[in-house]
N, C-alpha and C. Protein backbone atom coordinates (compact mmCIF):
# COMPACT_ATOMS: atom_id res chain seq x y z
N UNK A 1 103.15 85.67 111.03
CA UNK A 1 102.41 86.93 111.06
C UNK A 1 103.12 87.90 112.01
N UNK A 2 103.03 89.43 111.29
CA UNK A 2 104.37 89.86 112.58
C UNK A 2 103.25 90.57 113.97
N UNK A 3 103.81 90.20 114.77
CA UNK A 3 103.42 90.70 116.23
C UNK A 3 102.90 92.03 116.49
N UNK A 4 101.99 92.71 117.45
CA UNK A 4 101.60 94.42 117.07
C UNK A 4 102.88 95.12 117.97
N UNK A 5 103.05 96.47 117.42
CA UNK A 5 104.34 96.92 118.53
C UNK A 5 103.23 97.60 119.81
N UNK A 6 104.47 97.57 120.47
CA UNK A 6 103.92 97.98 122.21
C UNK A 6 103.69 99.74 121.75
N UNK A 7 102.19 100.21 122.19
CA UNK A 7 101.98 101.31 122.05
C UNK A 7 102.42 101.74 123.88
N UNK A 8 103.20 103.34 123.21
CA UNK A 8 102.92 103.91 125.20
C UNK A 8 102.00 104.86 125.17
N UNK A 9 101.21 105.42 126.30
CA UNK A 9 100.31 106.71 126.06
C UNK A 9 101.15 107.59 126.91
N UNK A 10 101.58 108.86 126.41
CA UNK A 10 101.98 110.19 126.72
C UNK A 10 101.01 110.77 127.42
N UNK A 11 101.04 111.99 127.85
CA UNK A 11 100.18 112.89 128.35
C UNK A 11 100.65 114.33 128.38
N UNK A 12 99.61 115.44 127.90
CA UNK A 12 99.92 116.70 128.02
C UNK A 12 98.73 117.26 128.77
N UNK A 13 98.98 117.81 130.28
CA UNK A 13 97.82 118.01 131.16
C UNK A 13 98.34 119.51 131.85
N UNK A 14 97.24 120.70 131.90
CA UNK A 14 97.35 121.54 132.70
C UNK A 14 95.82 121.91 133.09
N UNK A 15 95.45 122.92 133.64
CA UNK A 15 94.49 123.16 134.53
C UNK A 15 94.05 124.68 134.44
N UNK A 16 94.27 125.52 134.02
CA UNK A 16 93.78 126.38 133.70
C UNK A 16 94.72 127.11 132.07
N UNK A 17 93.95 127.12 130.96
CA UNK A 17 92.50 126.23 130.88
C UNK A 17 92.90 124.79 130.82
N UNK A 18 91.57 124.12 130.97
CA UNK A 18 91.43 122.78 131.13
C UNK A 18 92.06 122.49 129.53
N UNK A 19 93.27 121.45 130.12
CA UNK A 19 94.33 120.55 128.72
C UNK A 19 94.22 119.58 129.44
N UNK A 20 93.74 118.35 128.42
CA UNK A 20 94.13 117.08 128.72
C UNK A 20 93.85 116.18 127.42
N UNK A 21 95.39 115.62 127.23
CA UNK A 21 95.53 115.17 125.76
C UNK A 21 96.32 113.91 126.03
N UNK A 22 96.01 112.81 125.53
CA UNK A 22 97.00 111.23 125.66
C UNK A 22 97.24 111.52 124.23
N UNK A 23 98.04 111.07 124.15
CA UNK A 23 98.70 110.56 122.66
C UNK A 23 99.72 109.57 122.50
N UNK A 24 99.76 108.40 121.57
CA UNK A 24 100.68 107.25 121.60
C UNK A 24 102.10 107.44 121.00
N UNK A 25 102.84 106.84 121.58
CA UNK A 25 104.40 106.63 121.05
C UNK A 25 104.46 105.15 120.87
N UNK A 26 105.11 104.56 119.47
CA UNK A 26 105.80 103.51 119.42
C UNK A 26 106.99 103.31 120.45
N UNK A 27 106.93 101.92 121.03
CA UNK A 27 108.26 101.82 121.44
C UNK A 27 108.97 99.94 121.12
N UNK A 28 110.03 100.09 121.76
CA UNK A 28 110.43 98.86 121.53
C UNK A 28 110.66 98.13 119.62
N UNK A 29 110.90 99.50 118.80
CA UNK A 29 111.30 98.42 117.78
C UNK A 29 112.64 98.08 117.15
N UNK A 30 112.85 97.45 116.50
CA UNK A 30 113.60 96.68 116.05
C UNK A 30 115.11 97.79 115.80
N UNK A 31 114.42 98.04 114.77
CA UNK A 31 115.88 99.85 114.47
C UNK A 31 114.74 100.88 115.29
N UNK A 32 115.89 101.78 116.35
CA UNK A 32 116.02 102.61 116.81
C UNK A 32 115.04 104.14 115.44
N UNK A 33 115.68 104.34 114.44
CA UNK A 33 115.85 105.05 113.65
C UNK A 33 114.26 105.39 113.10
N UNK A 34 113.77 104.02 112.86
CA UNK A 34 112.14 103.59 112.43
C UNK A 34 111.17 103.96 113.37
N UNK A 35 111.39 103.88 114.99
CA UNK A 35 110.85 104.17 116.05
C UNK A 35 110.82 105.76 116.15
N UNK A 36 111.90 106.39 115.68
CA UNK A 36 112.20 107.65 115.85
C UNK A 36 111.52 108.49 114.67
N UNK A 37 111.28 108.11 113.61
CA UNK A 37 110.74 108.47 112.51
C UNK A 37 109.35 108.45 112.10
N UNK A 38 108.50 107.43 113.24
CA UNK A 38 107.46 107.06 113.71
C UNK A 38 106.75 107.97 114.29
N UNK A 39 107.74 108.01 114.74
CA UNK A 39 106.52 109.34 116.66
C UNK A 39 107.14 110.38 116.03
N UNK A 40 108.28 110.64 115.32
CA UNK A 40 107.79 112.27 114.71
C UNK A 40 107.14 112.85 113.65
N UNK A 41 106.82 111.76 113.38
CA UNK A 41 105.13 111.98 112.46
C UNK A 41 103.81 112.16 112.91
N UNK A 42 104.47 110.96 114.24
CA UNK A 42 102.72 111.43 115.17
C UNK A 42 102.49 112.70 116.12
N UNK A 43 104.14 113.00 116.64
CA UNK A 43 103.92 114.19 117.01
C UNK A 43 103.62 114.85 116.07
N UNK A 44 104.00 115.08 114.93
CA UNK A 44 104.10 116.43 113.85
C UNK A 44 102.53 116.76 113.73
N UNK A 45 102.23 115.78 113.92
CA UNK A 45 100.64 116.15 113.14
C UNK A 45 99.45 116.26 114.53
N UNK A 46 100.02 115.61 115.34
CA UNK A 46 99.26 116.15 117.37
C UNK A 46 99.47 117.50 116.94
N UNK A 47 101.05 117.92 117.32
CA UNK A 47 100.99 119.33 116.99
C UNK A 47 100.26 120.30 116.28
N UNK A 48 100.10 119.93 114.66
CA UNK A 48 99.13 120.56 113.76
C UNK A 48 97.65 120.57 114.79
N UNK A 49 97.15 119.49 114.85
CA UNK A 49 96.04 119.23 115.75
C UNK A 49 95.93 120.44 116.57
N UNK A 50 96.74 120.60 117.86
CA UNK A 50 97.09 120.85 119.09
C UNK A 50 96.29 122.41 118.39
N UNK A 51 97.48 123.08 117.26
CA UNK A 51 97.60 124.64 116.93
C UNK A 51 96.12 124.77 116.31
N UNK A 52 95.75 124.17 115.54
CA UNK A 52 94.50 124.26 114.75
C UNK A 52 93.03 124.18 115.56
N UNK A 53 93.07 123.91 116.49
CA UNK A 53 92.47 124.05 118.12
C UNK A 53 92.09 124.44 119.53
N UNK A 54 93.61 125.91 118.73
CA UNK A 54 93.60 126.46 119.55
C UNK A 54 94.05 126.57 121.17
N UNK A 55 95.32 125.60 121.28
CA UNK A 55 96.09 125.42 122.34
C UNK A 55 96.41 126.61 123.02
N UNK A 56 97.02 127.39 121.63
CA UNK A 56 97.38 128.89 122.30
C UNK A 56 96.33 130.06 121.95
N UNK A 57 95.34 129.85 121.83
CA UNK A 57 94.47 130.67 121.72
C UNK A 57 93.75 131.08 123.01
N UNK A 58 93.71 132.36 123.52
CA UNK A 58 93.62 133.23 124.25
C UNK A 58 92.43 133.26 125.06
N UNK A 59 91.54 132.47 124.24
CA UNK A 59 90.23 132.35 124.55
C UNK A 59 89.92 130.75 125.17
N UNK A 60 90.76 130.06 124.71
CA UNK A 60 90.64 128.68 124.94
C UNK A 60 90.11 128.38 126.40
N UNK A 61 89.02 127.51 126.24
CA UNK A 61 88.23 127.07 127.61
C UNK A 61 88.54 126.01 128.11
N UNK A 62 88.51 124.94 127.39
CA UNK A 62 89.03 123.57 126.93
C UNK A 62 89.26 122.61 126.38
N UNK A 63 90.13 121.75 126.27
CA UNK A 63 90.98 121.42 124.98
C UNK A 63 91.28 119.73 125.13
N UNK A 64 90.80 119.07 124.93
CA UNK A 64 90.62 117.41 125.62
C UNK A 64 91.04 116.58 123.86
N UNK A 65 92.23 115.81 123.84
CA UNK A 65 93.08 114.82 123.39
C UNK A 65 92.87 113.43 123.47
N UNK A 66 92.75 112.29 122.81
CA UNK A 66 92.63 111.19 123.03
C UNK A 66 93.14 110.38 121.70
N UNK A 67 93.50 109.52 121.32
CA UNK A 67 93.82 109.13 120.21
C UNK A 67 92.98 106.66 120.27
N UNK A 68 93.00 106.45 119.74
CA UNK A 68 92.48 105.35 119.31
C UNK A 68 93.54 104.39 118.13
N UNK A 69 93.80 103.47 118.31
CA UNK A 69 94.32 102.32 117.61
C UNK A 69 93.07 101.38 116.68
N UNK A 70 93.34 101.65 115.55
CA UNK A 70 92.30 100.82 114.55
C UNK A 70 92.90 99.78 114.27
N UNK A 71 94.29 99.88 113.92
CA UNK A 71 94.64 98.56 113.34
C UNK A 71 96.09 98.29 114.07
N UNK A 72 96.12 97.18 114.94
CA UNK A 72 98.43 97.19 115.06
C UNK A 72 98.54 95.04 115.09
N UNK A 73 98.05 95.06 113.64
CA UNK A 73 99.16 93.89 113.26
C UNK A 73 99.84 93.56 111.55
N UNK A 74 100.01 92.48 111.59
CA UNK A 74 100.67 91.97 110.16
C UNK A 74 101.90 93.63 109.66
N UNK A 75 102.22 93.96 110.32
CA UNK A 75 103.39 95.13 109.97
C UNK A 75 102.34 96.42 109.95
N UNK A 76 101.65 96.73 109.98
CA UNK A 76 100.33 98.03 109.88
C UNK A 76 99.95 98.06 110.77
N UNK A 77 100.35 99.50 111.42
CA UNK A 77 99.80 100.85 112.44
C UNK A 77 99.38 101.74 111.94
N UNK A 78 97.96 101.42 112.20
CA UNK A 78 96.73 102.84 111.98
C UNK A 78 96.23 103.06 112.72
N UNK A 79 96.00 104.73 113.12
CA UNK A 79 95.25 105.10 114.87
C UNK A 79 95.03 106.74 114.31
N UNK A 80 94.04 106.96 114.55
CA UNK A 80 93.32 108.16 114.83
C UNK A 80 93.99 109.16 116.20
N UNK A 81 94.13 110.06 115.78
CA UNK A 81 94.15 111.53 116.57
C UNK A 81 93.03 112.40 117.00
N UNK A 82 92.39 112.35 118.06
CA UNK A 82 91.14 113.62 117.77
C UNK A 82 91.25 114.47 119.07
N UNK A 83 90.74 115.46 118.55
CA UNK A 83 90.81 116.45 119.81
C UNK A 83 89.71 117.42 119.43
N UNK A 84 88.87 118.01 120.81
CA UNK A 84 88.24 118.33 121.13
C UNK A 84 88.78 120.03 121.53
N UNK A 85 88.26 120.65 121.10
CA UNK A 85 88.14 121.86 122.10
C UNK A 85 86.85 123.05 122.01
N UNK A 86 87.06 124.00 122.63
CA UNK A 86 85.81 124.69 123.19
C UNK A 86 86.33 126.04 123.73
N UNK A 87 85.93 127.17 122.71
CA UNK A 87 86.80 128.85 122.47
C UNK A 87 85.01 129.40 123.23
N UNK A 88 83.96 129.01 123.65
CA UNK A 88 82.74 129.44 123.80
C UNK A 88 81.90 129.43 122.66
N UNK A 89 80.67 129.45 122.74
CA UNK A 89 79.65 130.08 121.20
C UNK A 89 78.74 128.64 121.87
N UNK A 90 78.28 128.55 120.69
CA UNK A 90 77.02 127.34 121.08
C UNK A 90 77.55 125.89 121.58
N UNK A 91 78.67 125.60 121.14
CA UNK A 91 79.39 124.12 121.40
C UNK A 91 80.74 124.30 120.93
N UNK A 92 81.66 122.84 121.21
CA UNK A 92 82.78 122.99 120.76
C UNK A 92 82.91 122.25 119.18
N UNK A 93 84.26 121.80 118.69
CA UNK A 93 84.50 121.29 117.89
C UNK A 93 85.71 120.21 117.56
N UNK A 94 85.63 118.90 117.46
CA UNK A 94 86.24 117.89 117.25
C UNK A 94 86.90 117.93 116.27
N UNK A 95 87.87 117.42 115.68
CA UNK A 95 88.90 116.99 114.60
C UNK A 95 89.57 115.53 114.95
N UNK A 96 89.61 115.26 113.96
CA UNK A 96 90.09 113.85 113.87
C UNK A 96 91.40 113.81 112.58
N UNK A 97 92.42 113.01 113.43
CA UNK A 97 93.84 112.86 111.65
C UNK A 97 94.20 111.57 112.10
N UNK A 98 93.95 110.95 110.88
CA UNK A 98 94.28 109.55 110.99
C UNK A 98 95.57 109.43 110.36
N UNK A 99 96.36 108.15 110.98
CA UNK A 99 97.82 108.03 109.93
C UNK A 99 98.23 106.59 110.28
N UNK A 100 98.55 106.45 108.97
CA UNK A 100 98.53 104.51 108.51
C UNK A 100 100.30 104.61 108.18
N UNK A 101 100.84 103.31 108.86
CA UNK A 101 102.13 103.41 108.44
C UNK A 101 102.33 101.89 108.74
N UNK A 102 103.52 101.67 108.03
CA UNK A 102 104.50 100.34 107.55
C UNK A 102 105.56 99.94 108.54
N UNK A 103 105.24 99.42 109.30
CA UNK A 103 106.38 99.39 110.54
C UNK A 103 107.67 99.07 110.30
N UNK A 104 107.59 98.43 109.22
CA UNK A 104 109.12 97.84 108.52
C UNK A 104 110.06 98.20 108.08
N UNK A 105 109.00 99.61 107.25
CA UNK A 105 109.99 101.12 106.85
C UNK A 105 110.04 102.49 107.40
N UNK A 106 108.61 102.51 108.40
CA UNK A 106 108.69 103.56 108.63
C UNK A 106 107.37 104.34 108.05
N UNK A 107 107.09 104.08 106.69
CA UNK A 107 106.64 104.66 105.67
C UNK A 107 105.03 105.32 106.39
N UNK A 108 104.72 106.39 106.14
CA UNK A 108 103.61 106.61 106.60
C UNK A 108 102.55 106.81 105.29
N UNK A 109 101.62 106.46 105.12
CA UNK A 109 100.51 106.25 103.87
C UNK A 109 99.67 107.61 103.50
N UNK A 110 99.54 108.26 102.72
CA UNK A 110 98.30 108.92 101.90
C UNK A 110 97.31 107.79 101.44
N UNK A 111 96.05 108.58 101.05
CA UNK A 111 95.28 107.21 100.39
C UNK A 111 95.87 106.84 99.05
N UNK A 112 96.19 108.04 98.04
CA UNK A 112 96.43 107.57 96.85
C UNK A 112 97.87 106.70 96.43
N UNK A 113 98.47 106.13 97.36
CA UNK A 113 99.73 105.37 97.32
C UNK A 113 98.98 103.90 97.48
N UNK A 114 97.95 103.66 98.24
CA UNK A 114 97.36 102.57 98.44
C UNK A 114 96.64 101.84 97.26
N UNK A 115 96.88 102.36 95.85
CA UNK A 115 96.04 101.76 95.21
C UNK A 115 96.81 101.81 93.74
N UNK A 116 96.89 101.20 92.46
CA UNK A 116 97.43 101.20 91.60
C UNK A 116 97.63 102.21 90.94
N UNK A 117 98.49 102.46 90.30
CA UNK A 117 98.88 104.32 89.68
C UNK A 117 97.74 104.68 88.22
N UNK A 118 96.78 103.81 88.01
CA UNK A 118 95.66 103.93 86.89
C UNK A 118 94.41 103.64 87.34
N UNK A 119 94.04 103.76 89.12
CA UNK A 119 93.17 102.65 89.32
C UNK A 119 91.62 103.28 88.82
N UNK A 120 92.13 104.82 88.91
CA UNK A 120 91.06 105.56 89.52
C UNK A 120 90.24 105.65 90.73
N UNK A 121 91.16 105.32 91.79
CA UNK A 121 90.62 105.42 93.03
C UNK A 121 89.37 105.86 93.65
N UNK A 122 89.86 107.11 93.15
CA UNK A 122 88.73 108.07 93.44
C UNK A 122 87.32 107.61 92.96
N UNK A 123 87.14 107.90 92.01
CA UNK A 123 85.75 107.15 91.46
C UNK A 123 85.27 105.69 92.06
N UNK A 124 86.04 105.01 91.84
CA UNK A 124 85.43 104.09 93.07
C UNK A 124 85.32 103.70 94.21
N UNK A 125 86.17 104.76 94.92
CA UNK A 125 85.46 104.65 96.31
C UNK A 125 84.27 105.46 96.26
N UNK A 126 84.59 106.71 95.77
CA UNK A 126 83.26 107.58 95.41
C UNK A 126 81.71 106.66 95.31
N UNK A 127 81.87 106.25 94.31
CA UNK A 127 80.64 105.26 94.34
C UNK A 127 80.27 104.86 95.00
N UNK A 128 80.99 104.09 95.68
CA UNK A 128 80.73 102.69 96.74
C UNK A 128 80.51 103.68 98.09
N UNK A 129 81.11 104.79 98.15
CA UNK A 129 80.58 105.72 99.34
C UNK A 129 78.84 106.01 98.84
N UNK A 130 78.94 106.93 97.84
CA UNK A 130 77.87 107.71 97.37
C UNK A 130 76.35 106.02 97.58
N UNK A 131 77.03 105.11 97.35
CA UNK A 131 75.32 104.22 97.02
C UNK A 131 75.47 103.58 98.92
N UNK A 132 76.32 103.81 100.03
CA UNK A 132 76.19 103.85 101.30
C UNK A 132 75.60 105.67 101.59
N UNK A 133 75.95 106.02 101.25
CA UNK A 133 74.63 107.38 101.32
C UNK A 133 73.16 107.69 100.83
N UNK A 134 73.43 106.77 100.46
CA UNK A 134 71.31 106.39 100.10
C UNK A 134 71.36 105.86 100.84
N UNK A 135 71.89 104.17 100.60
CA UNK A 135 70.85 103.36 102.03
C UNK A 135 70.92 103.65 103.17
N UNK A 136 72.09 104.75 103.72
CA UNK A 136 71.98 105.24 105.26
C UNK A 136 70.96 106.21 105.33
N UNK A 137 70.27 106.52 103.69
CA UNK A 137 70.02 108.17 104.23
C UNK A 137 70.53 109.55 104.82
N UNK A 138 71.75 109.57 104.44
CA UNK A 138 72.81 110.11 105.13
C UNK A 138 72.16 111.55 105.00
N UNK A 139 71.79 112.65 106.00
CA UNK A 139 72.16 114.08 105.53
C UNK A 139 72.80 114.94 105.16
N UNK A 140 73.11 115.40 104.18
CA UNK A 140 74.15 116.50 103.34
C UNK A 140 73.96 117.43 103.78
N UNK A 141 74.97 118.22 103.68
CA UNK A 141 74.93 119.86 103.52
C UNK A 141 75.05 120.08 102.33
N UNK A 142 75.44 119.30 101.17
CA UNK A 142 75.32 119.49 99.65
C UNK A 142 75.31 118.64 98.89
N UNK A 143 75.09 118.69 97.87
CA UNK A 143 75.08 117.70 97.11
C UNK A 143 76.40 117.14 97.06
N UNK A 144 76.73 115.59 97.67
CA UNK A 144 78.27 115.03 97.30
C UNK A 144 78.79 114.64 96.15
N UNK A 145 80.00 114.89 95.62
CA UNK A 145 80.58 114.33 93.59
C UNK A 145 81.56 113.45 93.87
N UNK A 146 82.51 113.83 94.96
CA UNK A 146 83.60 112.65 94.72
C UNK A 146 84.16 112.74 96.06
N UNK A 147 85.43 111.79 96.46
CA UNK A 147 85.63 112.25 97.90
C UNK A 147 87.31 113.35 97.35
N UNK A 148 88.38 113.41 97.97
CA UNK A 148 89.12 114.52 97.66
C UNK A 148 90.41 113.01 97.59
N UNK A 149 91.37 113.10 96.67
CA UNK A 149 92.45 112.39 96.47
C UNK A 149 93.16 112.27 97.86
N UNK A 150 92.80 112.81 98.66
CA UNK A 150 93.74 112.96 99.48
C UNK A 150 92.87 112.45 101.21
N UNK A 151 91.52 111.92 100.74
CA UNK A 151 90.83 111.83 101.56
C UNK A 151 90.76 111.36 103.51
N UNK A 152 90.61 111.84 104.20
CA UNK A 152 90.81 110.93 105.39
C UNK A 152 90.14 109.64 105.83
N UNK A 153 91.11 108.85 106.16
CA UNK A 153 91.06 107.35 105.95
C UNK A 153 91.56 106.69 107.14
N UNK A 154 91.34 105.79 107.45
CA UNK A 154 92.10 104.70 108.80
C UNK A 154 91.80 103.19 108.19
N UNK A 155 92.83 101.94 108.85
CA UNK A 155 92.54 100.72 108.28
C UNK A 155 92.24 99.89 109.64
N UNK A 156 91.28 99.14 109.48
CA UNK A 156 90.42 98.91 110.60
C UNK A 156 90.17 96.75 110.14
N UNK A 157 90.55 96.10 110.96
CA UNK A 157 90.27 94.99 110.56
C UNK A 157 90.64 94.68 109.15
N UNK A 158 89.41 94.11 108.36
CA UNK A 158 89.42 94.16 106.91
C UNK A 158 88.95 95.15 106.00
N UNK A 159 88.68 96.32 106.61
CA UNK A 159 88.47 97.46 105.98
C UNK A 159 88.92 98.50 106.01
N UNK A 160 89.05 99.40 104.94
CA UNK A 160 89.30 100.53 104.25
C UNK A 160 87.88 101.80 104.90
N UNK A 161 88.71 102.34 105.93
CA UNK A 161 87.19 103.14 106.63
C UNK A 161 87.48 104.54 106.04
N UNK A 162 86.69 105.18 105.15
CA UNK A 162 86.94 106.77 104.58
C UNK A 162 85.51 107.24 105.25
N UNK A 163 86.48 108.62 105.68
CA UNK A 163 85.66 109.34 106.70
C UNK A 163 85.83 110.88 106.08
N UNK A 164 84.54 111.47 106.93
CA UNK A 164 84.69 112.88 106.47
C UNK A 164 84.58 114.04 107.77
N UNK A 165 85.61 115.04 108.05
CA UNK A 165 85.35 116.11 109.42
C UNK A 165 84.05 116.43 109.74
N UNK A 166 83.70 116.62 110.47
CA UNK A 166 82.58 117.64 111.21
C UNK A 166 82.44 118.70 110.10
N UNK A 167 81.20 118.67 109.65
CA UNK A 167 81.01 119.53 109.19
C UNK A 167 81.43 119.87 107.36
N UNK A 168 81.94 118.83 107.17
CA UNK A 168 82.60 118.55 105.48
C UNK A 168 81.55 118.26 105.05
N UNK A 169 80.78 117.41 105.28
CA UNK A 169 79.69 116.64 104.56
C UNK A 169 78.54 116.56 105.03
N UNK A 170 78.11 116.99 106.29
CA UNK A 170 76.97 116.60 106.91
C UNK A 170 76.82 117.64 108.14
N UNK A 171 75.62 117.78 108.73
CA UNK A 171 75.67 118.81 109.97
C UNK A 171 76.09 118.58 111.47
N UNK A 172 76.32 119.36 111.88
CA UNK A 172 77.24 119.34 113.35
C UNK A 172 76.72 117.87 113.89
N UNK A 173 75.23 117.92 114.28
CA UNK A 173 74.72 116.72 114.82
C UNK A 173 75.25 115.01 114.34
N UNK A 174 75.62 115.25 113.04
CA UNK A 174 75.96 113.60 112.86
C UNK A 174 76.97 113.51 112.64
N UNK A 175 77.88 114.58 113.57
CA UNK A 175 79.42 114.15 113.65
C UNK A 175 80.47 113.79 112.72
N UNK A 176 81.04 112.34 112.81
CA UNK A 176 82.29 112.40 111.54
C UNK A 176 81.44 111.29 110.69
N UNK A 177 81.11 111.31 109.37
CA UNK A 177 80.71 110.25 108.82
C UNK A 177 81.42 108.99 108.24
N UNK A 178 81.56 108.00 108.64
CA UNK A 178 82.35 107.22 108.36
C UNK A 178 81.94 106.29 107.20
N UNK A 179 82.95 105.24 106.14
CA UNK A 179 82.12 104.91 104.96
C UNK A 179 83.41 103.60 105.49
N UNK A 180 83.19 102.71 105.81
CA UNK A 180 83.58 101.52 105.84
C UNK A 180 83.80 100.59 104.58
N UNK A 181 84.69 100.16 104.07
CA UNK A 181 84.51 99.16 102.64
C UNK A 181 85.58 98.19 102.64
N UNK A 182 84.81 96.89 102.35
CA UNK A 182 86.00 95.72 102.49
C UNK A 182 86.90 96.08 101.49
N UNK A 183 87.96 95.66 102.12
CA UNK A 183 89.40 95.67 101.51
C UNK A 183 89.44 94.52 99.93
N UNK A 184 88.38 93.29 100.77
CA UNK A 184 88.76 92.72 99.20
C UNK A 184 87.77 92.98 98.47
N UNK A 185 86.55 93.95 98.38
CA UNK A 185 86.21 94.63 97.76
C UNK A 185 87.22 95.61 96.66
N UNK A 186 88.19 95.45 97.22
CA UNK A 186 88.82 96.76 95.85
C UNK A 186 90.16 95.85 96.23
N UNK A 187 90.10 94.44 96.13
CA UNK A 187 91.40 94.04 95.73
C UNK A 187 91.95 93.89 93.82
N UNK A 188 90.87 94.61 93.31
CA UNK A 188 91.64 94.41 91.88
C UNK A 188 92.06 95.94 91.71
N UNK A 189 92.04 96.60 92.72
CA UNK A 189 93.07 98.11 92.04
C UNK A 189 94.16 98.70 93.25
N UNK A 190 93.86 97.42 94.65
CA UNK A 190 95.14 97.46 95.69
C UNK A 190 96.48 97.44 95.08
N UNK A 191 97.07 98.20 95.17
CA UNK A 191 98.59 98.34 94.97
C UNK A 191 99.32 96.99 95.30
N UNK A 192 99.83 96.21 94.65
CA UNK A 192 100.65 95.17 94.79
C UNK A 192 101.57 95.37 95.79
N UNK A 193 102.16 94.72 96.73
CA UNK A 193 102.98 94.84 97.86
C UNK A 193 102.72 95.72 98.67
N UNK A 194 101.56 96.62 98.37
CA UNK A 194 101.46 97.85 99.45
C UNK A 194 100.55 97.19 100.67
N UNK A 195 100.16 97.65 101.73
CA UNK A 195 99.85 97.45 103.15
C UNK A 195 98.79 97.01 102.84
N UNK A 196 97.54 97.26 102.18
CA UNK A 196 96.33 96.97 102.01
C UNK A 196 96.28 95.33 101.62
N UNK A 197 97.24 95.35 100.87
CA UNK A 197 97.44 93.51 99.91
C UNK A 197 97.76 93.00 101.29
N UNK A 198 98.44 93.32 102.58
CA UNK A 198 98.56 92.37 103.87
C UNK A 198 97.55 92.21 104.50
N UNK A 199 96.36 93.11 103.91
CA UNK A 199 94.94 93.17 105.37
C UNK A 199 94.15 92.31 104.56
N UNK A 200 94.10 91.84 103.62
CA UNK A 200 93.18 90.98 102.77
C UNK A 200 93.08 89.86 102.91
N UNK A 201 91.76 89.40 103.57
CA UNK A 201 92.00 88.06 104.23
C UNK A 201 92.40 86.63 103.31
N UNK A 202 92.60 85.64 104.01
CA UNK A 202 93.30 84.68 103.60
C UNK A 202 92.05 84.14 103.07
């Protein structure tokens, strides 16, 4: 079983306005090249984060960074990005970007690569979300149809966790909604050799 890689935590901190952001770097792997191709994906998308938040925004009060590790073994690194900030008005606002990758290649994941090229993905996670929104009782802001091909996702243990932003699906108060689903639940439309077929228990 392969070993998890050594995460480091970074830091971007100043004081007026209040910045304070950790974010992880791979280190220590095998090719140089894979390591390097790694963290400039995770920077690329901190960054997106960082701008979409208002780092340089004029108004910015404060701006607080933290990131989380869901999954680092069997060759699969998945970890969440979220950041916080606060321009004034009634409260601030969170974002979260998750990113799943293949330590072996490098490869960093969309959802729709994770699953067979006919599976119809969509529709069945859809479902299997939509009948966990009854029994949670979940509150809408609208009526939900499907989740988006491109949905945000993290891999967590033995599950496939699809989540939705602040405010996509539900009201400020119940935050990011998360839809958890076993992996070998949808092992008949997992992509053969792809990352998901390694999280499926023995």
């Amino acid at each position: 079983m392969d070993l998890p890689v050594r995460i480091e935590t970074k830091y971007i901190r100043k004081s007026s306005p209040k910045v304070d952001v950790t974010y992880p770097l791979v280190t220590n792997l095998t090719h140089p090249a894979l390591e390097k191709k790694i963290n400039a994906d995770i920077l690329h998308e901190l960054n997106k984060l960082l701008i979409e938040q208002g780092f340089y925004n004029e108004h910015l009060l404060e701006l607080i960074g933290y990131y989380e590790i869901k999954t680092n073994e069997r060759g699969v690194l998945s970890l969440s990005l979220i950041v916080y900030s606060f321009t004034g008005g009634a409260h601030g606002l969170t974002v979260s970007k998750s990113l799943t990758f293949d330590i072996k290649t490098g490869k960093q994941y969309v959802l729709s690569v994770l699953f067979k090229p006919v599976s119809n993905y969509v529709k069945v996670l859809s479902d299997m979300i939509e009948k966990k929104m009854v029994e949670w009782n979940v509150p809408l802001l609208e009526d939900f149809t499907q989740i988006r091909s491109d949905q945000d996702f993290y891999i967590a243990d033995h599950s496939l966790v699809v989540y939705f932003q602040v405010y996509e699906l539900t009201p400020y108060v119940y935050g990011f909604p998360y839809f958890p689903i076993s992996i070998k639940d949808l092992e008949e439309i997992v992509r053969e050799g792809g990352i998901l077929e390694k999280m499926i228990p023995f």
